[in-house]
Protein backbone atom coordinates (compact mmCIF):
# COMPACT_ATOMS: atom_id res chain seq x y z
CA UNK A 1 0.66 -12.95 6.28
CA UNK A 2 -0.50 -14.47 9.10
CA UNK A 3 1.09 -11.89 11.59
CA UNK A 4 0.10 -9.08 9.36
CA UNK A 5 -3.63 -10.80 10.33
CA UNK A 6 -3.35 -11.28 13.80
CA UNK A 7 -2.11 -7.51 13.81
CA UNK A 8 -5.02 -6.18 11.93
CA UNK A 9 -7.68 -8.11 14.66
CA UNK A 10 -7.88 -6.96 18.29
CA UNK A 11 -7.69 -8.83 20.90
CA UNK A 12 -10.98 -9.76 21.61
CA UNK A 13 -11.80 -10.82 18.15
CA UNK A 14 -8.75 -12.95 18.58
CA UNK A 15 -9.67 -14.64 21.68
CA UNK A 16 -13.31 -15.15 20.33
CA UNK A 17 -11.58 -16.81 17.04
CA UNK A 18 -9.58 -19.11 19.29
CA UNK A 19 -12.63 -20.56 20.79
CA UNK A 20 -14.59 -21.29 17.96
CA UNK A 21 -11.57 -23.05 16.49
CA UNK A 22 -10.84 -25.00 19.49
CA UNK A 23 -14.65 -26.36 19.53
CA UNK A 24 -14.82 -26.87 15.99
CA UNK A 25 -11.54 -29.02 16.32
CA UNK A 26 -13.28 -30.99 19.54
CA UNK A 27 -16.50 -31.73 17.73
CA UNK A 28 -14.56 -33.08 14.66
CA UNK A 29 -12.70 -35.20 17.02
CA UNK A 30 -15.48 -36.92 18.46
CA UNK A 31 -17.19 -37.27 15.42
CA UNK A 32 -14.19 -38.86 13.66
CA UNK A 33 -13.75 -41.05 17.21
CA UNK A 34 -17.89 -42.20 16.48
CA UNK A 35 -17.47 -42.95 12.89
CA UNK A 36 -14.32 -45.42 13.58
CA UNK A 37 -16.04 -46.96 16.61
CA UNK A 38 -19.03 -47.81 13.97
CA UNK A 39 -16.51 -48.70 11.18
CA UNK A 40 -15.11 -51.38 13.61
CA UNK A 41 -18.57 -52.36 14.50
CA UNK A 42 -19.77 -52.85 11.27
CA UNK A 43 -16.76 -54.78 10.36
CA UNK A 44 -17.70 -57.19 13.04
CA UNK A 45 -21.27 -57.51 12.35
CA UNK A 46 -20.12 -58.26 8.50
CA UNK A 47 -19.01 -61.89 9.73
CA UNK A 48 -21.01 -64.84 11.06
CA UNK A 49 -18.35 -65.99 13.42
CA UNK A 50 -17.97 -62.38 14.85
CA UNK A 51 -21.45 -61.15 14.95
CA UNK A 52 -23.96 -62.15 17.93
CA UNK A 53 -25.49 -65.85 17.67
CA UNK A 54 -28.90 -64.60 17.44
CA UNK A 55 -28.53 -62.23 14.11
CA UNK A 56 -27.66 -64.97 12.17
CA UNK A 57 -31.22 -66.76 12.84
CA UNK A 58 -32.68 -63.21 11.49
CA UNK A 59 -34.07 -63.93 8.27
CA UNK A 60 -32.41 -61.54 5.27
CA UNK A 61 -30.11 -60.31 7.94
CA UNK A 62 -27.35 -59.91 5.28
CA UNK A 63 -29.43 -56.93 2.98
CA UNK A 64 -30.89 -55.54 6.55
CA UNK A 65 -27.69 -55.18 7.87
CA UNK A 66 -25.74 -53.84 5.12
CA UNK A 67 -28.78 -51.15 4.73
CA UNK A 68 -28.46 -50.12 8.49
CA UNK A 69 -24.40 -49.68 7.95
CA UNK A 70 -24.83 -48.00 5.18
CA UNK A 71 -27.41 -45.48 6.99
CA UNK A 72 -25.38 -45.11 9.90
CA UNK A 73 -22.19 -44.26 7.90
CA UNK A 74 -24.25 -41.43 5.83
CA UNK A 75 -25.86 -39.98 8.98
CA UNK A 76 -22.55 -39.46 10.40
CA UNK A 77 -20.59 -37.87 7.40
CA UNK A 78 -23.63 -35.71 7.04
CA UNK A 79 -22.95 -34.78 10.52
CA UNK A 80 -19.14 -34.39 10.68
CA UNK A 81 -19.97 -32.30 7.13
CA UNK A 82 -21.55 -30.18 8.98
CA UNK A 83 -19.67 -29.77 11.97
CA UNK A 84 -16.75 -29.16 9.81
CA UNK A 85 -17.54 -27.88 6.47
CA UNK A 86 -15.52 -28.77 3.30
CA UNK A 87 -11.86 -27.24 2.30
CA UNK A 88 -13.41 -26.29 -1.08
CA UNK A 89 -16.08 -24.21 0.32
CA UNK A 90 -15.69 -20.89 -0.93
CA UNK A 91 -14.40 -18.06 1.37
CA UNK A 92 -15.20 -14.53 1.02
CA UNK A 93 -12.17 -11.39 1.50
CA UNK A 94 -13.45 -10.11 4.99
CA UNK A 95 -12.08 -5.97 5.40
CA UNK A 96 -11.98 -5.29 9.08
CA UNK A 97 -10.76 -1.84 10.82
CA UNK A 98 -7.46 -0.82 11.29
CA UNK A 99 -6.18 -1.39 14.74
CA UNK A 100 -2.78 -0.60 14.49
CA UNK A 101 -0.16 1.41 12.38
CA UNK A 102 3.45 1.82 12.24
CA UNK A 103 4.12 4.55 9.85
CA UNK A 104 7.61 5.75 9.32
CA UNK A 105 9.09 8.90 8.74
CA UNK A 106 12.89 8.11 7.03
CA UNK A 107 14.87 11.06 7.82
CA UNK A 108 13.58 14.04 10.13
CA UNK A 109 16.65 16.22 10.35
CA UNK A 110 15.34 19.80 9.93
CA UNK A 111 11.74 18.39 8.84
CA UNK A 112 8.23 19.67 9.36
CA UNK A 113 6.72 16.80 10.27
CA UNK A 114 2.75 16.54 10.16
CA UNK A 115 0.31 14.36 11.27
CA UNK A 116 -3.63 13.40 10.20
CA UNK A 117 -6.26 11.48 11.49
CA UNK A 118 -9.70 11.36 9.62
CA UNK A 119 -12.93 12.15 11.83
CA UNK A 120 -15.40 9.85 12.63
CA UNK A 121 -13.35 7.11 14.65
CA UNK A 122 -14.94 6.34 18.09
CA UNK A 123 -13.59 5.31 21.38
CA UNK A 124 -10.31 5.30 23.27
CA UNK A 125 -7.20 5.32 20.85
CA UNK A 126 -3.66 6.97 20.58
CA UNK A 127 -0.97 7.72 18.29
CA UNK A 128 2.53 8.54 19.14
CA UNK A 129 6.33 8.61 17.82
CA UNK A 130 8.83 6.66 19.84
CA UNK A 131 11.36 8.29 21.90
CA UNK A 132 9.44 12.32 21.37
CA UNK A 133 6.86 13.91 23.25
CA UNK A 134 4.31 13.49 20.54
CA UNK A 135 0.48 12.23 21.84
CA UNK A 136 -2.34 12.49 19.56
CA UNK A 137 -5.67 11.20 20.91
CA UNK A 138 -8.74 12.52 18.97
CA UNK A 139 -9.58 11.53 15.56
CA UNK A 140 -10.19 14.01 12.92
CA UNK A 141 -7.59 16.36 14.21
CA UNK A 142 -4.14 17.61 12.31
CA UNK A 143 -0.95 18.29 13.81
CA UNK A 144 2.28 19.35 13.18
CA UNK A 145 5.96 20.46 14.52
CA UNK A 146 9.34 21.52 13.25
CA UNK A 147 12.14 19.14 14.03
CA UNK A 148 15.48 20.47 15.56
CA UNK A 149 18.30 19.29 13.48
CA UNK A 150 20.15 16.14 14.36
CA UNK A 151 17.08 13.75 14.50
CA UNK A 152 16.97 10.88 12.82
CA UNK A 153 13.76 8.64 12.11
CA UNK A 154 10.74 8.52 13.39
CA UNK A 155 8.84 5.59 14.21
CA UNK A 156 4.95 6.50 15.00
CA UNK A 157 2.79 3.62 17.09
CA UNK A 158 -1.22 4.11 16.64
CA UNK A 159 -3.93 1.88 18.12
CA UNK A 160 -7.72 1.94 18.81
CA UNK A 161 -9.40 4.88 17.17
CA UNK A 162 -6.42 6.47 16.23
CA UNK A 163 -5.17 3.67 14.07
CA UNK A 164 -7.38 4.02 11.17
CA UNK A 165 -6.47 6.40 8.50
CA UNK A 166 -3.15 7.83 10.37
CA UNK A 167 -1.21 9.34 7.60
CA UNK A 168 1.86 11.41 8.81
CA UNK A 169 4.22 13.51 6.78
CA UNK A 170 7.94 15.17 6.19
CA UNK A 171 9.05 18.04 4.20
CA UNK A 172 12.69 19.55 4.49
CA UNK A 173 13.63 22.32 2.52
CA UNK A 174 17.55 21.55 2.90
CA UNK A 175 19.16 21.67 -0.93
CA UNK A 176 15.76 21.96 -2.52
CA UNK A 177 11.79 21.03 -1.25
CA UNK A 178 11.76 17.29 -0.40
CA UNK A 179 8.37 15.81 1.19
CA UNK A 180 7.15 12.03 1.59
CA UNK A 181 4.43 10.30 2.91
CA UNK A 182 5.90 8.46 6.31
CA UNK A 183 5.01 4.94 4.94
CA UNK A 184 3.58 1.96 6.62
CA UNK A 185 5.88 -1.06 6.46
CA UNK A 186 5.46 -3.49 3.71
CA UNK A 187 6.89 -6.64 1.80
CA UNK A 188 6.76 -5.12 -1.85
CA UNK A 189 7.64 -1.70 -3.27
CA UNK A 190 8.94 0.19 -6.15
CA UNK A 191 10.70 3.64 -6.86
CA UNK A 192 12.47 5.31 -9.77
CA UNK A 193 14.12 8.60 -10.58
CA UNK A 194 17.32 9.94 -11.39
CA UNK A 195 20.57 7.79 -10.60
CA UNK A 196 23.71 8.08 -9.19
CA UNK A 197 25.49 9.60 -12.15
CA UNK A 198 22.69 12.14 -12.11
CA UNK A 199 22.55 13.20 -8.43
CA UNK A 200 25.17 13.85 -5.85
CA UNK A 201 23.05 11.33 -3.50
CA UNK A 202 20.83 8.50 -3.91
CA UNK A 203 20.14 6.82 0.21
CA UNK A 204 17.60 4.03 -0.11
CA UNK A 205 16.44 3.66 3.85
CA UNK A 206 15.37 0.42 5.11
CA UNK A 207 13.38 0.55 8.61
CA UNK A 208 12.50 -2.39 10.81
CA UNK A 209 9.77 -1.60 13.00
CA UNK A 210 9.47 -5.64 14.92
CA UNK A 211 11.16 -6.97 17.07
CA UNK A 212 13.15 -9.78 14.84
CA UNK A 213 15.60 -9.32 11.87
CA UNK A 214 14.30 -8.61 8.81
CA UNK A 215 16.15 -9.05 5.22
CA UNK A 216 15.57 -6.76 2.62
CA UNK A 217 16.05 -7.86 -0.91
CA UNK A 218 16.76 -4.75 -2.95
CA UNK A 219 16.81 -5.10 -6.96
CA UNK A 220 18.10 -2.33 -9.23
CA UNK A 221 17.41 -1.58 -12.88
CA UNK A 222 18.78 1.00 -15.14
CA UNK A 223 18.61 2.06 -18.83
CA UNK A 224 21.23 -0.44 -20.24
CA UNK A 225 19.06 -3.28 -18.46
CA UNK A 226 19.25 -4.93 -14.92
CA UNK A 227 22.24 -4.20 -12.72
CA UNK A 228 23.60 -7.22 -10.96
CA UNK A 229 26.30 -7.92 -7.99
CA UNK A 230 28.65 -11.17 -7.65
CA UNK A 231 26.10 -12.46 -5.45
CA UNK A 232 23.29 -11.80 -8.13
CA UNK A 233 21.52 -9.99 -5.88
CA UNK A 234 21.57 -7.53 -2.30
CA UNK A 235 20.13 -9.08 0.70
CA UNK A 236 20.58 -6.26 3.39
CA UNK A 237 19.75 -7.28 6.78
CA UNK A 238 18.09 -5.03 9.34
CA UNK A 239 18.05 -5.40 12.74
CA UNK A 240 15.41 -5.05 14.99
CA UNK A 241 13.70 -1.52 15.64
CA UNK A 242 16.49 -0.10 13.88
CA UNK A 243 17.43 1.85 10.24
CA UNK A 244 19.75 0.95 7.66
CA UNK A 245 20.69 3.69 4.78
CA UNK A 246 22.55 2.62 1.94
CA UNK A 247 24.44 4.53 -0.33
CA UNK A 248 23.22 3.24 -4.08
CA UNK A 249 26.39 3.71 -5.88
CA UNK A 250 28.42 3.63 -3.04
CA UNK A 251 27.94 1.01 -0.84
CA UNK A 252 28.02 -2.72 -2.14
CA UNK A 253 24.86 -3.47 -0.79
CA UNK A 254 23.84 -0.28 -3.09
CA UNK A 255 25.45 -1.87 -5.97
CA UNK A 256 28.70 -0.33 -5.73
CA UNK A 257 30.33 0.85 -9.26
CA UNK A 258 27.58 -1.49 -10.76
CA UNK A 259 25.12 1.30 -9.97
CA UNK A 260 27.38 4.31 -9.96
CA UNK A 261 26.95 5.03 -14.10
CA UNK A 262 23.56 4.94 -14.39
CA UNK A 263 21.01 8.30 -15.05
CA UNK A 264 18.63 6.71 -14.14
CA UNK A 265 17.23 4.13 -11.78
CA UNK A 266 14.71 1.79 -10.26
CA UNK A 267 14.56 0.27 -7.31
CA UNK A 268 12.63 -2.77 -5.90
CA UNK A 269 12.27 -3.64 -2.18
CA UNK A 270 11.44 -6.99 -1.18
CA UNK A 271 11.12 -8.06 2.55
CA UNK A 272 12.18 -11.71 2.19
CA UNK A 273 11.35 -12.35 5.80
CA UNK A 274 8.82 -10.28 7.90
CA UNK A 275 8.14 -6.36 6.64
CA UNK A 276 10.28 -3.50 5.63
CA UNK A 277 9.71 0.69 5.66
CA UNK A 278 11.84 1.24 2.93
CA UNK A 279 12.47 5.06 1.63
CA UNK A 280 14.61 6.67 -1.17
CA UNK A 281 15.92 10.20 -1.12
CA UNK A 282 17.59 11.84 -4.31
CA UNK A 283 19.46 15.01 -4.35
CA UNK A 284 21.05 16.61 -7.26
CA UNK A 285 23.33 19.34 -8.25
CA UNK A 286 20.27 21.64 -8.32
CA UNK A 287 17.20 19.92 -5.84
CA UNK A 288 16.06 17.22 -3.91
CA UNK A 289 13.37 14.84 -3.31
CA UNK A 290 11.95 11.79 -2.08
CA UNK A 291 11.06 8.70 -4.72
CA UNK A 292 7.37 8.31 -4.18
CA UNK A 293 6.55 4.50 -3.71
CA UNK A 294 4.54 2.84 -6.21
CA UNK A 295 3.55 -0.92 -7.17
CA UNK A 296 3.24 -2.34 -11.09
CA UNK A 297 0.30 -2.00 -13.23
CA UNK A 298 -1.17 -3.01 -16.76
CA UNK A 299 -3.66 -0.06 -16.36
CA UNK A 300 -2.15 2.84 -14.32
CA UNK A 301 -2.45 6.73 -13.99
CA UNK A 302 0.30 9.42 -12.89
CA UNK A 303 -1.51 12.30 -11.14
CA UNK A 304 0.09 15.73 -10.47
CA UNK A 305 1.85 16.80 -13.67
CA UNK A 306 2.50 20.72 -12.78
CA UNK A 307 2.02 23.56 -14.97
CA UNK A 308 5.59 25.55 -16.11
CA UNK A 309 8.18 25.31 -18.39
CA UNK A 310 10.45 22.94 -17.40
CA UNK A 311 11.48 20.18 -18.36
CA UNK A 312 8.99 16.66 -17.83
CA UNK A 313 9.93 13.22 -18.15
CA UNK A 314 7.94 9.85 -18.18
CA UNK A 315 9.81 7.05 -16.90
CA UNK A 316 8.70 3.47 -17.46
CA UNK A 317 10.77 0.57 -15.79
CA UNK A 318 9.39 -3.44 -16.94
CA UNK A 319 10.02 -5.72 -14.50
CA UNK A 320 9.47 -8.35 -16.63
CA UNK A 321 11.81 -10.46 -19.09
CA UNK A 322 9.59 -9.26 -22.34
CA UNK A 323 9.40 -5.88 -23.75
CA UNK A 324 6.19 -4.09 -23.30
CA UNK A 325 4.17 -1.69 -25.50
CA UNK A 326 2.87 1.44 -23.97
CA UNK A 327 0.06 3.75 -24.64
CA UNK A 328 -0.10 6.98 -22.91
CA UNK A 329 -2.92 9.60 -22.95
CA UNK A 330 -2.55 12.77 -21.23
CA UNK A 331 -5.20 14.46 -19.23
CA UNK A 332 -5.92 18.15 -18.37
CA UNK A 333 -8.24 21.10 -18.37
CA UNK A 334 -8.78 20.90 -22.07
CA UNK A 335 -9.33 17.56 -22.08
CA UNK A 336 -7.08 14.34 -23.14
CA UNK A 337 -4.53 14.79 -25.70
CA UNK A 338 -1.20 12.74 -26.83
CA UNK A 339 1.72 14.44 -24.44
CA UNK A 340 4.39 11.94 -26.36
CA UNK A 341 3.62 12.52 -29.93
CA UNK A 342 3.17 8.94 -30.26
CA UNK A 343 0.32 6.37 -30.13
CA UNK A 344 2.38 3.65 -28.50
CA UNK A 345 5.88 3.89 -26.90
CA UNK A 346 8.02 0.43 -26.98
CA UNK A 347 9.74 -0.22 -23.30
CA UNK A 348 12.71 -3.13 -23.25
CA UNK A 349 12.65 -5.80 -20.87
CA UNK A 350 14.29 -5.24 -17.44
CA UNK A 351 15.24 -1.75 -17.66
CA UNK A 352 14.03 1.88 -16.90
CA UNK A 353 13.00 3.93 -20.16
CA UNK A 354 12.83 7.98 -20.49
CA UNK A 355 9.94 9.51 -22.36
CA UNK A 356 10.28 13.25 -23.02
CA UNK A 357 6.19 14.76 -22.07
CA UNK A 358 4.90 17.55 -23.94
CA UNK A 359 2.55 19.59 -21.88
CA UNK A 360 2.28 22.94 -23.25
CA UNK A 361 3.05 24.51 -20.25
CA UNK A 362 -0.43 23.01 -18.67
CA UNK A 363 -1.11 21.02 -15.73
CA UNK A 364 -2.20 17.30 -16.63
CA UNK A 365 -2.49 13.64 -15.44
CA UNK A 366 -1.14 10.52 -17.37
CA UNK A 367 -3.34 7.28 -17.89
CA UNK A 368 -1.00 4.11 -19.48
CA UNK A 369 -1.94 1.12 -20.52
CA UNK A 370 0.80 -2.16 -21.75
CA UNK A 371 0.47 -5.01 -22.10
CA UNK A 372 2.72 -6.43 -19.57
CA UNK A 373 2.80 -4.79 -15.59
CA UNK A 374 5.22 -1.70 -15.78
CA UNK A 375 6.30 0.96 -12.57
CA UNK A 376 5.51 4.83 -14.22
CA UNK A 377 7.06 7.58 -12.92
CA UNK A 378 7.22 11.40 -13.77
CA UNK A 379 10.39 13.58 -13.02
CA UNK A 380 9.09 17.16 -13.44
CA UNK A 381 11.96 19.78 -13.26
CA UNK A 382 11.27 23.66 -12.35
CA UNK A 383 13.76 26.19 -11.75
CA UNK A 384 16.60 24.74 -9.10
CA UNK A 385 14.43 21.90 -8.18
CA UNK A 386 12.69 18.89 -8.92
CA UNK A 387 9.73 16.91 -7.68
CA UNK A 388 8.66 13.41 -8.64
CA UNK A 389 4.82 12.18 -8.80
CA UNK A 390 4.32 8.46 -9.58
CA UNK A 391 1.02 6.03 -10.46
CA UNK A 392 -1.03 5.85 -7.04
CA UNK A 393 -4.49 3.77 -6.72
CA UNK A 394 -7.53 6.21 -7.50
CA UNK A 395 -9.86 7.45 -4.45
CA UNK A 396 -13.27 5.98 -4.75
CA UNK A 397 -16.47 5.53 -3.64
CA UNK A 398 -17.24 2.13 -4.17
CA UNK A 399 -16.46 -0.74 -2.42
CA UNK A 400 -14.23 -3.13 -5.31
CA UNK A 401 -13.00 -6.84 -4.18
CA UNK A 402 -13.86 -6.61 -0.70
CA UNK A 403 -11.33 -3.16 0.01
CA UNK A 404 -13.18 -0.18 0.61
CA UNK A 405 -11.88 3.20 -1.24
CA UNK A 406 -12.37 6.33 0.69
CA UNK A 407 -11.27 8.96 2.01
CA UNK A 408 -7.41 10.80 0.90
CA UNK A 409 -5.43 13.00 3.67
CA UNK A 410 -2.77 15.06 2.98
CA UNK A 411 -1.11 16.08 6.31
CA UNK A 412 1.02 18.98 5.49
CA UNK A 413 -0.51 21.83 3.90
CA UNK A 414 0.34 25.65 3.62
CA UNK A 415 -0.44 28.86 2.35
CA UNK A 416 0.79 27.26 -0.97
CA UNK A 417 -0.80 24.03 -1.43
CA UNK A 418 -2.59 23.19 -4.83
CA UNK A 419 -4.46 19.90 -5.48
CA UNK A 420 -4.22 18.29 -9.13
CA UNK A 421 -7.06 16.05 -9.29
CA UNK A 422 -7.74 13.74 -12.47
CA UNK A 423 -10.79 11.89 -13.65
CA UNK A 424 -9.88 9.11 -16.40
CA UNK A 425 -13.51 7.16 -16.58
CA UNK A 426 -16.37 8.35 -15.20
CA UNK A 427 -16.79 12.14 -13.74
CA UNK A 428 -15.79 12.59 -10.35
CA UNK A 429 -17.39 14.90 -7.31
CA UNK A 430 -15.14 15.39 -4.41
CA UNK A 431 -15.54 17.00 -1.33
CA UNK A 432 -12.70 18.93 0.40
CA UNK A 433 -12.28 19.98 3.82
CA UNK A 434 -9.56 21.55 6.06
CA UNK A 435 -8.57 20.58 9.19
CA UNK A 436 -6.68 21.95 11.78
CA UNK A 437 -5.77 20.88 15.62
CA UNK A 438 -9.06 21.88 16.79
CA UNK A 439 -10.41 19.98 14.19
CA UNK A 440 -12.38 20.41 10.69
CA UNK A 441 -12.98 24.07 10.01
CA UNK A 442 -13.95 26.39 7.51
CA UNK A 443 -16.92 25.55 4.75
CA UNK A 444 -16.09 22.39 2.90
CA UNK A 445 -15.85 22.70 -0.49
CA UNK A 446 -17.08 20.32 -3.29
CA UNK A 447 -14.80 19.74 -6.50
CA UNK A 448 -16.53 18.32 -9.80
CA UNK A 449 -14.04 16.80 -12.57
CA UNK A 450 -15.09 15.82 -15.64
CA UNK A 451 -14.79 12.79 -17.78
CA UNK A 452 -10.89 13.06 -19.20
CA UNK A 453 -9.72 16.17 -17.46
CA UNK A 454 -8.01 17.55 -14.77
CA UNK A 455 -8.46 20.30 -12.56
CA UNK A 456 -6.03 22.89 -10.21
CA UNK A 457 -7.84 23.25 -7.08
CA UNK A 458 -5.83 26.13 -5.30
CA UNK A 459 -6.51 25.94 -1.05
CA UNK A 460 -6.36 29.35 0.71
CA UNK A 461 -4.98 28.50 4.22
CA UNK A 462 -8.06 28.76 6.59
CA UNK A 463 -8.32 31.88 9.05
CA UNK A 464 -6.36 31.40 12.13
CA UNK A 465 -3.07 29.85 10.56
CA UNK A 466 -1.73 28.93 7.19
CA UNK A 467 -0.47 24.96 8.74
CA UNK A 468 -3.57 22.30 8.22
CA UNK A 469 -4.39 19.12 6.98
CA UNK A 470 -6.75 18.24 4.15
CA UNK A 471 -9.44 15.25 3.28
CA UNK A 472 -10.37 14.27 0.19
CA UNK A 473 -13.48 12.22 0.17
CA UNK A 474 -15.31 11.02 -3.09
CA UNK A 475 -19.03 11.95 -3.57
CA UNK A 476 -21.22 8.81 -3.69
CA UNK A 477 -21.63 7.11 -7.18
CA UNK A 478 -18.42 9.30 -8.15
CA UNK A 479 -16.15 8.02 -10.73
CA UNK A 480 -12.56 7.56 -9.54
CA UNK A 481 -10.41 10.37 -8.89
CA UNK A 482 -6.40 10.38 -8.59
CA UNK A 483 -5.01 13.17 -6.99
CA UNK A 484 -1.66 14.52 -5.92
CA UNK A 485 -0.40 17.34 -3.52
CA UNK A 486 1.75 20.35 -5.18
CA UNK A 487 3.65 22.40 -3.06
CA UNK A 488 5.86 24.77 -4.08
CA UNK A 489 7.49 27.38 -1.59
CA UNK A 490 9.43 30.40 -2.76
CA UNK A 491 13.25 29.89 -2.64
CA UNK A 492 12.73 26.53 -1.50
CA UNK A 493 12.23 24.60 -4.50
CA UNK A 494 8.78 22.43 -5.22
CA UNK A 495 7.71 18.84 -3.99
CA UNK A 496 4.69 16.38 -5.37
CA UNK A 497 2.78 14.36 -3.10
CA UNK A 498 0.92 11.59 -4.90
CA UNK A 499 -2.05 10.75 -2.69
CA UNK A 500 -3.54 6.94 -2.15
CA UNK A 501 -6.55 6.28 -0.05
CA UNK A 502 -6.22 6.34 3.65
CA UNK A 503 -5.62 3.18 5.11
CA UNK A 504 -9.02 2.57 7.28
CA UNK A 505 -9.08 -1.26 6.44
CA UNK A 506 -7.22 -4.51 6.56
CA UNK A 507 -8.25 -7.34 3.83
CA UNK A 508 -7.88 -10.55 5.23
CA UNK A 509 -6.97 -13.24 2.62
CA UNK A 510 -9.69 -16.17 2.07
CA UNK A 511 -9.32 -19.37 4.62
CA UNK A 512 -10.18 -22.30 4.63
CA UNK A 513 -9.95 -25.36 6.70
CA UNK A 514 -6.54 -27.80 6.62
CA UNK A 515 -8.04 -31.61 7.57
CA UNK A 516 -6.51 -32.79 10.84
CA UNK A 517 -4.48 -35.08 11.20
């Protein structure tokens, strides 16, 4: 935590923090040298064979002098109070700018990999990937390039002005569409979707970006319950600046034969020491696609259900040791509506569940609510592929708990792209706008959602080329929106994008003072 801190401040905020704390922890020192020296003095002056000759002639010296101790001794705690306030003082969740990033693209072998910044940002700044020629420098621009096979990850550095908001991209098209949001490195995180004994691959990557070791602790359930090792768990360790890819099924750190019978699967990723970019691709007989990240929730919604015929599945995994009941309301154009035929769906403890979803053939969003946390996750099949959306925070225009919502970026768009936006509470107003390397272009266009729907917002590529980037940002007093990316290229297959606000802001936790010793 506290390197994730010193991270998120630059350096002259640090070197202006390191000041005040040295003087704060000088004038507590001489005011805790002061109130000692007076301690020892008024321990003197208590006795008549320590004190001076001539006090003890004073008349009532006794009551005067215990009332001038007693002063003395309040003045100065009033003043070391104050000097150094309390440990129980309340502190307030401070957000301060983004000044770095790290994002991580898993796999680029034959990728189009794309890259957003939103506009507004001011002064110097750059973003780059290590080891390629890439250089971005001015906020509110989009970019984009087709990787050569044989590549492998990419590791993108951002600072200053280009820091805030960077949100970069891959989509292959190798065995079926396949895109991912190149995620920022983490402690925590969550995927699900189908399992070894339902794909040909599952490759959970692991990606330390720092210069020391980090140890991944990776935790697998399944529909029979949780899958364990010997060791009762996998620590994989990853070295510095480098990528690990495990085979789930496979490998033993992927659980070996353990793993290799289940459908269906879910993951958890815990850095035990330091952070981890962790990454999970699936392919299948027929498609492929990256396992969208996603955290636990009492109160979550699953954004970018696609219209068509095939097949849709909810999957709920419980984390937790008690079994958790499940209502799920759907969401679309017509309004909400029951997509599982049942009020409440029952989910055992420790294990992934699969809930057939009735659309109709209609696009939609899912809101659930349990009891207990749960990870949801929707495996939508079409055709010879399959794309996976999963519960994402909402975009908003409020500030909630000291974190700012904001603005969503989606980095690779096309001639193809079609937002899904959905509107649980409150109706939502968004404003869309495209973006290309010369910047924003075209006429922004603003997007109303009502109260319990959700909307297909089709985006014509702009004039001058069908590659771009798009931002999503919330009208204010709009209600929250969630929103997800469809994109779905002929004879490649089709890919979800589930889309979380950009990250502008760090939250640093509460602090408060530790007494010296």
């Amino acid at each position: 935590m506290l390197v994730t801190v010193r991270k998120a401040l630059g350096p002259a905020t640090r070197t202006v923090y390191r000041a005040a704390r040295a003087t704060v922890r000088a004038v507590f020192r001489l005011v805790r040298a002061v109130v000692r020296a007076v301690s020892a003095f008024a321990a003197r002056l208590s006795s008549a064979n320590t004190r001076p000759q001539w006090m003890n002639r004073l008349p009532g010296n006794r009551f005067a002098l215990a009332a001038l101790i007693v002063l003395a001794l309040v003045a100065l705690y009033g003043v070391a109070s104050f000097a150094r306030p309390a440990s129980s003082a309340p502190r307030r969740v401070v957000s301060v700018p983004v000044t770095s990033a790290n994002p991580v693209c898993p796999d680029t072998h034959g990728a189009r990999v794309s890259a957003l910044t939103p506009p507004g940002a001011r002064g110097a700044g750059k973003a780059w990937a290590a080891g390629t020629p890439v250089t971005l420098t001015t906020p509110g621009t989009a970019w984009s390039t087709d990787v050569k096979k044989g590549a492998g990850p990419w590791v993108f550095g951002a600072y200053g002005s280009m820091a805030p908001g960077l949100t970069v991209e891959q989509t292959t098209s190798g065995g079926g569409l396949a895109g991912t949001r190149c995620v920022q490195p983490g402690t925590d995180l969550w995927f699900a979707g189908p399992g070894p004994a339902d794909a040909k691959d599952v490759s959970l990557y692991l990606t330390n970006v720092d210069d020391r070791p980090v140890t991944a602790v990776v935790a697998a359930l399944s529909p029979e319950g949780s899958i364990e090792t010997p060791e009762g768990r996998n620590d994989v360790l990853v070295g510095p600046h480098s990528t690990r890819v495990v085979e789930v099924g496979v490998q033993v750190e992927g659980f070996g034969d353990a793993a290799a019978s289940a459908k269906l699967l879910a993951l958890h990723v815990h850095a035990a020491t330091g952070r981890i970019a962790a990454a999970v691709r699936v392919e299948r007989k027929k498609g492929a696609d990256w396992l969208p990240a996603t955290v636990p929730g009492t109160r979550v919604v699953v954004p970018g259900l696609p219209a068509g015929s095939g097949h849709r599945r909810l999957l709920v995994a419980v984390p937790g040791r008690d079994e958790v009941s499940v209502s799920v309301q759907g969401m679309s154009s017509a309004g909400t509506f029951s997509p599982t035929g049942q009020r409440n769906l029952q989910a055992p403890a420790l294990a992934v569940s699969p809930f057939d979803v009735g659309l109709g053939g209609k696009f939609a969003g899912l809101r659930l609510v349990s009891n207990r946390p749960i990870v949801a996750v929707v495996v939508a099949d079409e055709g010879d592929d399959f794309a996976v959306t999963a519960a994402t925070p909402p975009l908003t225009s409020a500030t909630r708990n000291g974190q700012a919502g904001g603005v969503g970026l989606v980095a690779d768009d096309r001639d193809s792209t079609t937002l899904l936006l959905t509107a649980p509470g409150p109706a939502a107003t968004v404003r869309l706008t495209q973006v290309m390397a010369q910047g924003p272009t075209g006429t922004a266009q603003n997007v109303s959602v009502r109260a319990g729907h959700t909307v297909e917002v089709k985006m014509p590529p702009p004039a001058g080329g069908d590659d771009y980037g798009l931002t999503i940002v919330p009208a204010p007093g709009s209600g929250p929106v969630y929103a997800a990316r469809l994109l779905k290229i002929k004879k490649q297959g089709i890919t979800l994008l589930p889309i979380a606000p950009a990250r502008m802001f760090a939250v640093l936790p509460p602090v408060t003072d530790t007494p010296l010793p």
